[in-house]
C-alpha atoms as a PDB file:
ATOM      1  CA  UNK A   1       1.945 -19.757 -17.023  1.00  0.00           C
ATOM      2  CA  UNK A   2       5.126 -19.587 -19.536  1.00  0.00           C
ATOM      3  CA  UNK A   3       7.786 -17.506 -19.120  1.00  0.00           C
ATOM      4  CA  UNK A   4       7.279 -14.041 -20.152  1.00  0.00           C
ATOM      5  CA  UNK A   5       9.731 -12.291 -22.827  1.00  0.00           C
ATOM      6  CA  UNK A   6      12.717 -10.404 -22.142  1.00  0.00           C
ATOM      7  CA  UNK A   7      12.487  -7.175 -20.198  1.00  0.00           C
ATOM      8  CA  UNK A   8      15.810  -7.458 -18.749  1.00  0.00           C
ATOM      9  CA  UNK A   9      14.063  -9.675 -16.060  1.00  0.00           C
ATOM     10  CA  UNK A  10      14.795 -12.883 -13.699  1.00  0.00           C
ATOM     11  CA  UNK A  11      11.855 -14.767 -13.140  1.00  0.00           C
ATOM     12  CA  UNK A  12      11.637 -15.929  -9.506  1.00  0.00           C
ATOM     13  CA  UNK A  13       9.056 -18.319  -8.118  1.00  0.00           C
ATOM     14  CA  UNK A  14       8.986 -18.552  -4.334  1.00  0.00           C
ATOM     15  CA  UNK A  15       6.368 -20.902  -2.982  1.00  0.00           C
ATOM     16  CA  UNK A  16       3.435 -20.235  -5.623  1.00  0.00           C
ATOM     17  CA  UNK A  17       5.055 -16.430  -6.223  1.00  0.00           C
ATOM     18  CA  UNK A  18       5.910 -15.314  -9.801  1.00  0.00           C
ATOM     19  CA  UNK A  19       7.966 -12.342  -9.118  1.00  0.00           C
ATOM     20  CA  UNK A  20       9.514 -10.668 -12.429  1.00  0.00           C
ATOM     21  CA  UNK A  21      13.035  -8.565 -10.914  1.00  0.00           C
ATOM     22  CA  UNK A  22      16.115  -6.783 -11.824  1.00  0.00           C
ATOM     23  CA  UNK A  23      18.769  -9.836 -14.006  1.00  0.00           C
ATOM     24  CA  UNK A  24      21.776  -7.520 -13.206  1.00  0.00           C
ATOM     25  CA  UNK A  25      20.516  -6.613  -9.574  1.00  0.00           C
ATOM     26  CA  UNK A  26      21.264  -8.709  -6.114  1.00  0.00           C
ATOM     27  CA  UNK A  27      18.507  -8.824  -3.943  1.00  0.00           C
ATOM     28  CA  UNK A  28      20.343  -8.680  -0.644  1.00  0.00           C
ATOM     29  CA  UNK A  29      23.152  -5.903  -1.720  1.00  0.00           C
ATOM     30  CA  UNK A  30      20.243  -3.472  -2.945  1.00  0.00           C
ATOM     31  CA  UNK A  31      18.302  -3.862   0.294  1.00  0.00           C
ATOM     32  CA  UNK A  32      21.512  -3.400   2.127  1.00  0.00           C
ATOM     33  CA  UNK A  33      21.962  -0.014   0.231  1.00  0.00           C
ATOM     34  CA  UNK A  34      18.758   0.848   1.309  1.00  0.00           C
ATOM     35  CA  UNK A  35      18.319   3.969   3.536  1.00  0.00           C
ATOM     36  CA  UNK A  36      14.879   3.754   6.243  1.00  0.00           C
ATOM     37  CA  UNK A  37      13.238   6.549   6.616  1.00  0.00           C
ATOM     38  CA  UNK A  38      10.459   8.238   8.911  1.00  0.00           C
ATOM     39  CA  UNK A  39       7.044   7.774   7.957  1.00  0.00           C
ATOM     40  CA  UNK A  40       5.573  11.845   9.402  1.00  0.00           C
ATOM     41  CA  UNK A  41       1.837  11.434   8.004  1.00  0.00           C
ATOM     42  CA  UNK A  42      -0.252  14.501   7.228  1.00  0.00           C
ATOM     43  CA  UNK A  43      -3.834  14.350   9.064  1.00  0.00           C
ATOM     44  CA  UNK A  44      -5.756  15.501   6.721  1.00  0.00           C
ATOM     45  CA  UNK A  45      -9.698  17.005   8.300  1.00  0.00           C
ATOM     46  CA  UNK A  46     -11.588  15.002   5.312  1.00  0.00           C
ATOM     47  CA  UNK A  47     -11.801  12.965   2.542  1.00  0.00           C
ATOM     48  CA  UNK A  48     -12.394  15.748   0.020  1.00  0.00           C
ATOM     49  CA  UNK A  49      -9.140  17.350   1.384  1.00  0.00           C
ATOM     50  CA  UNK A  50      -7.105  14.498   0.709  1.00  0.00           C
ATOM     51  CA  UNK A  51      -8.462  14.793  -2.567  1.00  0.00           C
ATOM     52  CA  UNK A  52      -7.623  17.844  -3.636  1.00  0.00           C
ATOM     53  CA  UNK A  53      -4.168  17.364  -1.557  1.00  0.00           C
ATOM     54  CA  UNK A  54      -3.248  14.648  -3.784  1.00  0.00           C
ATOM     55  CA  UNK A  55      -4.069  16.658  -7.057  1.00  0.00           C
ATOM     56  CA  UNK A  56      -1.908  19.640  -5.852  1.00  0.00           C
ATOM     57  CA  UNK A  57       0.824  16.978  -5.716  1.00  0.00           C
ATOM     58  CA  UNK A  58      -0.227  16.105  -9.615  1.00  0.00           C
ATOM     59  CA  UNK A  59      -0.448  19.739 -10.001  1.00  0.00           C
ATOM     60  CA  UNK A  60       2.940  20.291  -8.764  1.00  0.00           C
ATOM     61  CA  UNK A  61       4.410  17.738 -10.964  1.00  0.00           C
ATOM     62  CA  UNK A  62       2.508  18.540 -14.035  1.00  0.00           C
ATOM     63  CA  UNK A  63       4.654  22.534 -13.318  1.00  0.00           C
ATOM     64  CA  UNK A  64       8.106  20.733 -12.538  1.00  0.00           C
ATOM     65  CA  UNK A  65       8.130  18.953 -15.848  1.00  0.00           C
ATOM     66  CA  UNK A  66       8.209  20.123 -19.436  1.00  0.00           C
ATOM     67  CA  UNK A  67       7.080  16.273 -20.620  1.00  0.00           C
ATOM     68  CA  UNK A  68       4.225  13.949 -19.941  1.00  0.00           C
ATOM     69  CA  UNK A  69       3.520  12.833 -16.462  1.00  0.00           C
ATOM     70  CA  UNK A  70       3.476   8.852 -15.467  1.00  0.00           C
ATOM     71  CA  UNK A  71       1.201   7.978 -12.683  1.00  0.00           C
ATOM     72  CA  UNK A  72       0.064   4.764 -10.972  1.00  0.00           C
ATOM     73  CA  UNK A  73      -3.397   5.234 -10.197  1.00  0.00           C
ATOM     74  CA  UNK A  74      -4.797   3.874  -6.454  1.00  0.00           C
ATOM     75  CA  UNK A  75      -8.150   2.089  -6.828  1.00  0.00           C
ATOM     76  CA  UNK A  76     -10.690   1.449  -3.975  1.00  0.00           C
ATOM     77  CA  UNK A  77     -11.436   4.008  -1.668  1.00  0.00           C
ATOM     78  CA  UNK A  78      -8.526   5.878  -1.227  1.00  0.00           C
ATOM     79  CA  UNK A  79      -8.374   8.259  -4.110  1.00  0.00           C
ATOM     80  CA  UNK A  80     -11.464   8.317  -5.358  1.00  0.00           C
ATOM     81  CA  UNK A  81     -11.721  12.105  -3.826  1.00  0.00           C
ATOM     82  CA  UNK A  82      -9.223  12.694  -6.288  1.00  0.00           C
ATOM     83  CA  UNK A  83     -10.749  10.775  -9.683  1.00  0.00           C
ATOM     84  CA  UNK A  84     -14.261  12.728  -9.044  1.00  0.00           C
ATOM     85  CA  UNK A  85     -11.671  15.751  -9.283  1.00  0.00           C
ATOM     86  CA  UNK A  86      -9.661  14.625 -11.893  1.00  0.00           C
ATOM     87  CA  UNK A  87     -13.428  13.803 -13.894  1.00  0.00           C
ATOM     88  CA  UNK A  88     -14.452  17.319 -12.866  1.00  0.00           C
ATOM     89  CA  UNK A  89     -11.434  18.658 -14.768  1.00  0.00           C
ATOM     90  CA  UNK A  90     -11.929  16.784 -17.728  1.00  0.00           C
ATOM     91  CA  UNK A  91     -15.650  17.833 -18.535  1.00  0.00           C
ATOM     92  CA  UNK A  92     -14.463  21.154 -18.007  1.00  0.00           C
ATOM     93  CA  UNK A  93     -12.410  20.579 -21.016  1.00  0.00           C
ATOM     94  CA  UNK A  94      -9.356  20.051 -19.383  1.00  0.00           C
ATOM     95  CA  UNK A  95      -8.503  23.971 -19.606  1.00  0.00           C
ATOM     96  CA  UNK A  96      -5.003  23.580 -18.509  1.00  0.00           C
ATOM     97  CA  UNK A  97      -4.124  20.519 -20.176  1.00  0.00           C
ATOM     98  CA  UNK A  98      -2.927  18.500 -17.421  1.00  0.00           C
ATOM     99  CA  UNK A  99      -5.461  15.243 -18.410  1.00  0.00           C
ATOM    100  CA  UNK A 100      -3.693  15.399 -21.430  1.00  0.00           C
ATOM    101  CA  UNK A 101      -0.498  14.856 -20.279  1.00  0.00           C
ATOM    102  CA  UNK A 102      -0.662  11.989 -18.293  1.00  0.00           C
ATOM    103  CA  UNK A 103       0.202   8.535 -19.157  1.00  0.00           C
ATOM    104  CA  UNK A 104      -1.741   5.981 -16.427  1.00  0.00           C
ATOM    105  CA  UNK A 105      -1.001   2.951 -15.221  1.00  0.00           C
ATOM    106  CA  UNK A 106      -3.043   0.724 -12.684  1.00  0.00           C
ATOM    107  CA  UNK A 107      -0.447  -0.682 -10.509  1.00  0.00           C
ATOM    108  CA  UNK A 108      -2.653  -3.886  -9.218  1.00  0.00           C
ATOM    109  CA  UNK A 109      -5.611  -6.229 -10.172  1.00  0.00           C
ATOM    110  CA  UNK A 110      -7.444  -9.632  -9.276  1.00  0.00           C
ATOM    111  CA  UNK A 111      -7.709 -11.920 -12.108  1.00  0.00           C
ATOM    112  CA  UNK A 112      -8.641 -14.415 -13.627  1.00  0.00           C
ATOM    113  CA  UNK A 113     -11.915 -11.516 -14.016  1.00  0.00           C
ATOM    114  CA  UNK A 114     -13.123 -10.248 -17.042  1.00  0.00           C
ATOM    115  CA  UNK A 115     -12.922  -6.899 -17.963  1.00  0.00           C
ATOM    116  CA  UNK A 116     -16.287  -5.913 -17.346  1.00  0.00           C
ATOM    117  CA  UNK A 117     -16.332  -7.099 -13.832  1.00  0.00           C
ATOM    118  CA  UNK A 118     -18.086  -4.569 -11.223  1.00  0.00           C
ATOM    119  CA  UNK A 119     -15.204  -5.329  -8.707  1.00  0.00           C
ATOM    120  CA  UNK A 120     -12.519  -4.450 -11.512  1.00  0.00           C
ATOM    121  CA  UNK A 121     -10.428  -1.287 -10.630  1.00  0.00           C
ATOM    122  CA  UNK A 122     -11.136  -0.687 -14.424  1.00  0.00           C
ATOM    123  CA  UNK A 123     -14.698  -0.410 -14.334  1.00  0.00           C
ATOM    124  CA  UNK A 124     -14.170   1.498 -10.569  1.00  0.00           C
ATOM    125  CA  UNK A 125     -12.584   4.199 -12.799  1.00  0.00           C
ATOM    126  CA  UNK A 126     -14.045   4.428 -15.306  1.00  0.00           C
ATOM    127  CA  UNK A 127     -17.311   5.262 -12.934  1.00  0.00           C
ATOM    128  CA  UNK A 128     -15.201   8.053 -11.055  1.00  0.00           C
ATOM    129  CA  UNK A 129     -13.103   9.625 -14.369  1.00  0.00           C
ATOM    130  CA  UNK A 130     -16.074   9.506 -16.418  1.00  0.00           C
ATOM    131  CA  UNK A 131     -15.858   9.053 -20.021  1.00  0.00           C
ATOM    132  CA  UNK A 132     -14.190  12.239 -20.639  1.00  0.00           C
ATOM    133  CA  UNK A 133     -11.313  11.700 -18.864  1.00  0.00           C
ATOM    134  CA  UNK A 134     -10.938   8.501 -21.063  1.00  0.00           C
ATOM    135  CA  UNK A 135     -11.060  10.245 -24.357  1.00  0.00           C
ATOM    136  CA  UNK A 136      -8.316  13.280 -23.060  1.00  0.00           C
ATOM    137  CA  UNK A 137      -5.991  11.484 -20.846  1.00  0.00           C
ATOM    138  CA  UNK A 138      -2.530  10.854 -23.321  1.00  0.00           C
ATOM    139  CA  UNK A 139      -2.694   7.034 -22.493  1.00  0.00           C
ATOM    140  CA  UNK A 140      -4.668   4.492 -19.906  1.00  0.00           C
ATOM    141  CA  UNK A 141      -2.872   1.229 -19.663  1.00  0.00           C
ATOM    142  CA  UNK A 142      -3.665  -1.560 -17.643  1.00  0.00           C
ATOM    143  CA  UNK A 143      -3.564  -5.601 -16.526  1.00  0.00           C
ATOM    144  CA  UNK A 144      -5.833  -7.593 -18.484  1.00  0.00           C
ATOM    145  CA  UNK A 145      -7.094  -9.755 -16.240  1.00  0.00           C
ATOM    146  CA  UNK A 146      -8.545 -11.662 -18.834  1.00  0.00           C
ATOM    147  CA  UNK A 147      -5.627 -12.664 -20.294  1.00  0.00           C
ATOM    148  CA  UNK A 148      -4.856 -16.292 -21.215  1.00  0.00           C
ATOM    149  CA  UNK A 149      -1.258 -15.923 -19.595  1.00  0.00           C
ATOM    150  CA  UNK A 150      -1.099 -13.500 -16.859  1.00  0.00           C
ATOM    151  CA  UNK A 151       2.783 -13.775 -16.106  1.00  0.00           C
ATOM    152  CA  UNK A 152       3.119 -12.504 -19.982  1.00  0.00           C
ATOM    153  CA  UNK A 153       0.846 -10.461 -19.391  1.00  0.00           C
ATOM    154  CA  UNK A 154       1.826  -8.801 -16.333  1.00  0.00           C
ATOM    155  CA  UNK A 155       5.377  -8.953 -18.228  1.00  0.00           C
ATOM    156  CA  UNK A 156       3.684  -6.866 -20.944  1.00  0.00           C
ATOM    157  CA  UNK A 157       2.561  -4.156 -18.152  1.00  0.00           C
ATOM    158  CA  UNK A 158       6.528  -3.750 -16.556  1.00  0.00           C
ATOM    159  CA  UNK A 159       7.592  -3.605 -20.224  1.00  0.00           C
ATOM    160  CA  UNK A 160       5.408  -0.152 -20.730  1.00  0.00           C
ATOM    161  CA  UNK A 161       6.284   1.411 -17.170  1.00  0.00           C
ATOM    162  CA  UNK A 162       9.768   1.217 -18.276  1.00  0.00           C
ATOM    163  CA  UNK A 163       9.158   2.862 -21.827  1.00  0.00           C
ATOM    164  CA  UNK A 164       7.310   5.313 -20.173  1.00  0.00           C
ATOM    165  CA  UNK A 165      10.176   6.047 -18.132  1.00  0.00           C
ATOM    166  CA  UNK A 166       9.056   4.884 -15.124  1.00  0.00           C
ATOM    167  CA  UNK A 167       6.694   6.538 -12.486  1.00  0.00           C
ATOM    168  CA  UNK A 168       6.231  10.716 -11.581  1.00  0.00           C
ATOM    169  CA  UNK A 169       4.023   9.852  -9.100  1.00  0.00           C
ATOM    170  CA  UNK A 170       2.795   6.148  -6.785  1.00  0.00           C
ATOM    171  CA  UNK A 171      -0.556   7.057  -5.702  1.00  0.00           C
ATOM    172  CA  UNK A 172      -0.285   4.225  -2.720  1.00  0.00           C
ATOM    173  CA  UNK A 173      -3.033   3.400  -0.110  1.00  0.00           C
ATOM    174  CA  UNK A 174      -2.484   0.968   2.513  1.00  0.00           C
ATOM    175  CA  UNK A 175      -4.140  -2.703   3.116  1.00  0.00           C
ATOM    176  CA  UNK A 176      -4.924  -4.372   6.548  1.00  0.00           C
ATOM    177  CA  UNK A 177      -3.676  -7.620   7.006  1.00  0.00           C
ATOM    178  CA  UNK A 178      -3.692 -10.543  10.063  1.00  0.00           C
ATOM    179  CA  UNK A 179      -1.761  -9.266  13.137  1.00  0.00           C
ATOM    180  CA  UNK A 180      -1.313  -5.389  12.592  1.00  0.00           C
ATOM    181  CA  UNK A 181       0.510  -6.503   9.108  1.00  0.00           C
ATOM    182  CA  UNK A 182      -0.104  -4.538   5.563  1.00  0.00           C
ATOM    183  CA  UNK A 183       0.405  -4.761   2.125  1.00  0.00           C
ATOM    184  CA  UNK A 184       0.746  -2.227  -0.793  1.00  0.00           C
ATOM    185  CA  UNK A 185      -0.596  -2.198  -3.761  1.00  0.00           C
ATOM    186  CA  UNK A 186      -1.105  -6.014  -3.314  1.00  0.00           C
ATOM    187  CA  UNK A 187       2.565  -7.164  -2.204  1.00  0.00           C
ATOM    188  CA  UNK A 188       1.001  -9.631   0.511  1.00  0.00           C
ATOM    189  CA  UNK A 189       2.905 -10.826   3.621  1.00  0.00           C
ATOM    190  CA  UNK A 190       5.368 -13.775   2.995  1.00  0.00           C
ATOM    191  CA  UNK A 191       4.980 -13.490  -0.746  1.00  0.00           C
ATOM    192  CA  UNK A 192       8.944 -13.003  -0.868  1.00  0.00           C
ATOM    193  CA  UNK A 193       9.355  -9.938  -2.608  1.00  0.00           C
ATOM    194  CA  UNK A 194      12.563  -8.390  -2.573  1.00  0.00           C
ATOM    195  CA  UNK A 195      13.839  -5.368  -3.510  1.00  0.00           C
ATOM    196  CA  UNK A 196      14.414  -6.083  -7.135  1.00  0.00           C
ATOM    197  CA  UNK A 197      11.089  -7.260  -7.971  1.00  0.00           C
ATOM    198  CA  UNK A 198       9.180  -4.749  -9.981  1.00  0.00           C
ATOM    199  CA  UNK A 199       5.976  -6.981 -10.479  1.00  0.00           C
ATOM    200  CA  UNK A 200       4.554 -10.579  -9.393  1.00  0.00           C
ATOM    201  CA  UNK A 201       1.918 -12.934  -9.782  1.00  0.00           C
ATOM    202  CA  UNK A 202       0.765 -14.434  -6.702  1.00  0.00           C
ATOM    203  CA  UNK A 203      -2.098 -16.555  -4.910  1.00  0.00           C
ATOM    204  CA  UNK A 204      -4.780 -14.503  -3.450  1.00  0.00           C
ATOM    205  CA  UNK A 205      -5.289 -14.872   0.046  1.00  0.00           C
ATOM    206  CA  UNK A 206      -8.706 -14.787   1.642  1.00  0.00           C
ATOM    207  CA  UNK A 207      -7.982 -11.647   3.897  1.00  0.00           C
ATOM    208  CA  UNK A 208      -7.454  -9.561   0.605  1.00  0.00           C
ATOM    209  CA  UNK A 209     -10.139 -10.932  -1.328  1.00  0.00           C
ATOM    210  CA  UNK A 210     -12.659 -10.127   1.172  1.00  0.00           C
ATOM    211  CA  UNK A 211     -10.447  -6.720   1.682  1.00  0.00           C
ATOM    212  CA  UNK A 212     -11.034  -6.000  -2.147  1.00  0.00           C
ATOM    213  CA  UNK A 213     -14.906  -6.461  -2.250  1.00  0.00           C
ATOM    214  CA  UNK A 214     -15.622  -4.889   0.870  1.00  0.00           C
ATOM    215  CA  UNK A 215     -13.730  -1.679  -0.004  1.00  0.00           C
ATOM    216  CA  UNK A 216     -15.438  -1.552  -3.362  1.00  0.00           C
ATOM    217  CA  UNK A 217     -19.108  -2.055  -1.872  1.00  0.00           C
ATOM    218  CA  UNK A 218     -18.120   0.545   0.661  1.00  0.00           C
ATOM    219  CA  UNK A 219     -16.903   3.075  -2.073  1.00  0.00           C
ATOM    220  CA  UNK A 220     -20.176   2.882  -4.108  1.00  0.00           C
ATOM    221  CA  UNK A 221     -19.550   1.019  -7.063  1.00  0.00           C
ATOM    222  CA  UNK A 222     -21.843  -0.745  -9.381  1.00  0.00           C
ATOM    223  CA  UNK A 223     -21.664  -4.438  -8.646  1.00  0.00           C
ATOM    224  CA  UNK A 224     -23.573  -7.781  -8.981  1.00  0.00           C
ATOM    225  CA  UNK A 225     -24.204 -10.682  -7.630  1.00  0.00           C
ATOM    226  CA  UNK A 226     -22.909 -12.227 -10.866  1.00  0.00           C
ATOM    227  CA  UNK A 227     -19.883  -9.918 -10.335  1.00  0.00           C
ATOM    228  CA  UNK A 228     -19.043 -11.194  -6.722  1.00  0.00           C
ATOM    229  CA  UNK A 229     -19.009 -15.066  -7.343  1.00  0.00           C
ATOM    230  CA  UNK A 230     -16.666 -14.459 -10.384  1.00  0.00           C
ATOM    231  CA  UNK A 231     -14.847 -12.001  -8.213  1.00  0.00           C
ATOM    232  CA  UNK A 232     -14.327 -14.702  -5.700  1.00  0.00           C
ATOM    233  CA  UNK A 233     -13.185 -17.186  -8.337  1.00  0.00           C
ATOM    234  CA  UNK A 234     -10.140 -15.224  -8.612  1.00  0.00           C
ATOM    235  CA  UNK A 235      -7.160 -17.481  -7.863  1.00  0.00           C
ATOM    236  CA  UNK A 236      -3.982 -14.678  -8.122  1.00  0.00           C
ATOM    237  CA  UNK A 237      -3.348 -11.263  -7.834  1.00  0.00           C
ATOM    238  CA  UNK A 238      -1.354  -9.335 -10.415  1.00  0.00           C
ATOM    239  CA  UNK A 239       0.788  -6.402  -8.787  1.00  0.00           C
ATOM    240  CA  UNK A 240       3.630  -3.995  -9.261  1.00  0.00           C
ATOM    241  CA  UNK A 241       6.572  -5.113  -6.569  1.00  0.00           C
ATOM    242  CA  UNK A 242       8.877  -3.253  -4.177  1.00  0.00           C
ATOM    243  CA  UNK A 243      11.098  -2.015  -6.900  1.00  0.00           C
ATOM    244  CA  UNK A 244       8.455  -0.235  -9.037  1.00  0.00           C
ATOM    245  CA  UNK A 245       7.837   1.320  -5.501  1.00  0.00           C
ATOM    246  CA  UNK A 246      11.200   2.552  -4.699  1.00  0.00           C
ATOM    247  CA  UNK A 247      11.482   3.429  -8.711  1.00  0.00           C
ATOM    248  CA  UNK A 248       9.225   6.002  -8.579  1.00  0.00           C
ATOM    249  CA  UNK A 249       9.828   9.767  -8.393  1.00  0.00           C
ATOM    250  CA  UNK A 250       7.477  10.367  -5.745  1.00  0.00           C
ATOM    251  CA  UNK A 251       5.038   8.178  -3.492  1.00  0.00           C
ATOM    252  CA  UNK A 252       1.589  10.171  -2.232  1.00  0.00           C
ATOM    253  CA  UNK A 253       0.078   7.722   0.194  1.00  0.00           C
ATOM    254  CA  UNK A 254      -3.473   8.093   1.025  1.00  0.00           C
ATOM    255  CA  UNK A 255      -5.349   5.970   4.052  1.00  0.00           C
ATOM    256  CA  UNK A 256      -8.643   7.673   4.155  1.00  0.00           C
ATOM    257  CA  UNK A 257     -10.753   4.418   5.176  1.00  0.00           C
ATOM    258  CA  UNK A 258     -10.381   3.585   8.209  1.00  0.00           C
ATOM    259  CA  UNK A 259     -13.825   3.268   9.432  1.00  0.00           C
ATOM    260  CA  UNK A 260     -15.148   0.685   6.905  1.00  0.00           C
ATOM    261  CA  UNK A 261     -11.591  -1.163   7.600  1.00  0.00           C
ATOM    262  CA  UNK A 262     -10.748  -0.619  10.892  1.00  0.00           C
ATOM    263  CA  UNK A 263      -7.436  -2.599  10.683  1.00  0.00           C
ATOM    264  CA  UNK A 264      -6.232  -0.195   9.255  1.00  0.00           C
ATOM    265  CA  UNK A 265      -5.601   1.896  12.314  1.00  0.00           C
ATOM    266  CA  UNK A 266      -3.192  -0.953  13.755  1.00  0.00           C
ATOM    267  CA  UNK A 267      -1.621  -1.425  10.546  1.00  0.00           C
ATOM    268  CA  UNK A 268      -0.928   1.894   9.952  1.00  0.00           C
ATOM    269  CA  UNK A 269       0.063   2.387  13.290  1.00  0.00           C
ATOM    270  CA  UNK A 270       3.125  -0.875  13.058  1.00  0.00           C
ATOM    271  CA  UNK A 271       4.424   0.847   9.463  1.00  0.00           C
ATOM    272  CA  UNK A 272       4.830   4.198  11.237  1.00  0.00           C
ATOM    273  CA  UNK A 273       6.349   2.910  14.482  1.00  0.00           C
ATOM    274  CA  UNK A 274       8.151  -0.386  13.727  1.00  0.00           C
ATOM    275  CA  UNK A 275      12.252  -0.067  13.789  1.00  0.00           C
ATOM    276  CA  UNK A 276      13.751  -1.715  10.624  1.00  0.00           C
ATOM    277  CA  UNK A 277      16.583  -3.303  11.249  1.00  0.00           C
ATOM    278  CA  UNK A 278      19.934  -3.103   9.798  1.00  0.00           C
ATOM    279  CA  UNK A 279      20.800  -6.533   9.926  1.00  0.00           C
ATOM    280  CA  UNK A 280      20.003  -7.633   5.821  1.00  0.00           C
ATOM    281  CA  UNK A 281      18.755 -11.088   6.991  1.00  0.00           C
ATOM    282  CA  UNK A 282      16.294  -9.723   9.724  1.00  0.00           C
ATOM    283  CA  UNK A 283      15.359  -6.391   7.562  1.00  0.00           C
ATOM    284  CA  UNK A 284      14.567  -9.002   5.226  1.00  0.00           C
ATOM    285  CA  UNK A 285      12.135 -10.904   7.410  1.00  0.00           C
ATOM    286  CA  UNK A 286      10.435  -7.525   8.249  1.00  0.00           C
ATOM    287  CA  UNK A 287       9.544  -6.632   5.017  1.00  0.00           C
ATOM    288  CA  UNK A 288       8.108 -10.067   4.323  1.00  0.00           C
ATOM    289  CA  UNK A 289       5.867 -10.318   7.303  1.00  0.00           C
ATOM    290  CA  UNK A 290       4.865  -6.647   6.502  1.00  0.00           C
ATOM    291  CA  UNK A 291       5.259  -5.453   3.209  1.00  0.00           C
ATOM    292  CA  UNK A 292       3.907  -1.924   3.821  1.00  0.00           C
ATOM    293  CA  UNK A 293       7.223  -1.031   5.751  1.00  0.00           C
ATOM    294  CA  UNK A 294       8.374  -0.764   2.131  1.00  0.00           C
ATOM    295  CA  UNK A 295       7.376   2.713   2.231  1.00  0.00           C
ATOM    296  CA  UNK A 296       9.521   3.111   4.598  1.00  0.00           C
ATOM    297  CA  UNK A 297      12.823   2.821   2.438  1.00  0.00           C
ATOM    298  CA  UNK A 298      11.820   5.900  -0.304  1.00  0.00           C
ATOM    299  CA  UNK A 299      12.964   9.485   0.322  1.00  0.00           C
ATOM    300  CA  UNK A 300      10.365  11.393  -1.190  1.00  0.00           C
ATOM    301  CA  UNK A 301       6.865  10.350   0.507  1.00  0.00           C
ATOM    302  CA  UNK A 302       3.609  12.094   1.694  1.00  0.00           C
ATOM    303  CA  UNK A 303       1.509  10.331   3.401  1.00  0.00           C
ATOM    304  CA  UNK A 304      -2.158  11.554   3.888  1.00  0.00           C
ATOM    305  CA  UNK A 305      -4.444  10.068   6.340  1.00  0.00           C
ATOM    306  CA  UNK A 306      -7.656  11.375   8.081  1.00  0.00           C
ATOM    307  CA  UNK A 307      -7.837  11.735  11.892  1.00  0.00           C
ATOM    308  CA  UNK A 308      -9.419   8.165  12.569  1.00  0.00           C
ATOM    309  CA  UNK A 309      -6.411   6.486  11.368  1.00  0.00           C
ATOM    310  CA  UNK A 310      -4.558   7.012  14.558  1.00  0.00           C
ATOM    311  CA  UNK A 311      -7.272   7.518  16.871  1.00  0.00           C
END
């Protein structure tokens, strides 16, 4: 992988991690400005709620700004409640315009994996948001997991978030890991992310890989067995990092799964309860081992779960 072209960037590799950050930024300064906050969840009764919960939070957005909205789309299970919604809308002919005014960005992806892959989050919306939402929304951008050079490449993806202005609204889930540990969007444990990092390319990890195809089989989608051995081919994962997080405007979590990944419950569980240190050099190590304490450090969250997730 070469190095990707200016976007005001330092390239940091950290054990097999490509993580694209903040030049002018210090790592340990801006986590030491960092204020933790509570995670309060909302228990939601059902999956359909949560849907229509997290497009009143679009909804609310879409009347608090005069411009287009930027959104990071969650794939997998976790919002599709929402994208059936959202697809609803758009055959309707979008009466209020809100499809329209939305610029979309995917925010992870597994590659090497063509585009046509069953088990890419591409082809997972594109089954959900229907064609229609395709031809109204004001732009759909996302990782090409095809491409030759993923780091310029995922380079390339940073570079738009930023022209766009950067994100309205993260819609988040939340991703079991070994031990009651977590990752979001697909910031693994001990990838060394920091809190300047606003994208990386890292090895995939068996525990996500196997997370990743069993969500999508459990959501529905349209897969083959062709599909699965190239899924499991994949050798990195291409993701937005802690600072694309914290950059956005406003995080709506959604952990809706729990039954079809059950580690979920003690994952969630360790993010809600876990007391982040002030100490940089231990806060540090927390957020390594457990990258969905990230959450954690942004002021304007909701978090939506059903009531499995902390039976």
């Amino acid at each position: 992988m070469s190095t990707p072209g200016p976007i005001n960037s330092l390239r940091r590799a950290v054990q097999g991690n490509v993580w694209l950050g903040r030049a002018a930024a210090n790592p340990e300064l801006e986590l030491a400005r960092l204020t933790v906050h509570e995670l309060r969840p909302d228990i939601i009764e059902t999956e359909e709620s949560v849907g229509r919960t997290m497009l009143a939070e679009l909804e609310a957005a879409a009347r608090a700004k005069e411009s287009p909205l930027v959104i990071a789309l969650l794939g997998g299970r976790g919002a599709q409640a929402l994208h059936h919604l959202l697809g609803e809308r758009a055959r309707r002919g979008d009466p209020d315009g809100l499809i329209g005014r939305l610029h979309v960005l995917t925010q992870d992806a597994l590659a090497p994996m063509r585009m046509e892959n069953g088990f890419s989050f591409v082809r997972d919306f594109e089954r959900l948001l229907g064609a229609e939402f395709f031809r109204r929304v004001k732009s759909f951008n996302t990782m090409r997991t095809d491409a030759p050079d993923l780091e310029a490449e995922l380079a390339r993806h940073v570079q738009k978030l930023e022209a766009l202005g950067g994100l309205d609204i993260f819609f988040l889930g939340l991703g079991p890991e070994p031990g009651g540990s977590s990752h979001l969007a697909y910031i693994k444990p001990n990838s060394g992310a920091t809190a300047i990092d606003l994208a990386g390319v890292i090895p995939i990890s068996a525990s996500i890989l196997q997370h990743h195809i069993t969500k999508f089989r459990a959501g529905g989608s349209m897969v083959s067995v062709d599909d699965e051995a190239e899924c499991r081919q994949a050798t990195h994962i291409l993701t937005l990092g802690p600072a694309a997080i914290l950059g956005a405007r406003r995080i709506v979590q959604s952990v809706v799964d729990a039954d079809t990944a059950p580690g979920k419950r003690e994952s969630y569980r360790r993010v809600m309860e876990t007391q982040i240190a002030n100490d940089v050099a231990t806060r540090a190590r927390q957020l390594d081992a457990n990258p969905g304490l990230w959450i954690r450090f942004h002021a304007n969250v909701r978090s939506l779960i059903l009531p499995n997730v902390l039976s």
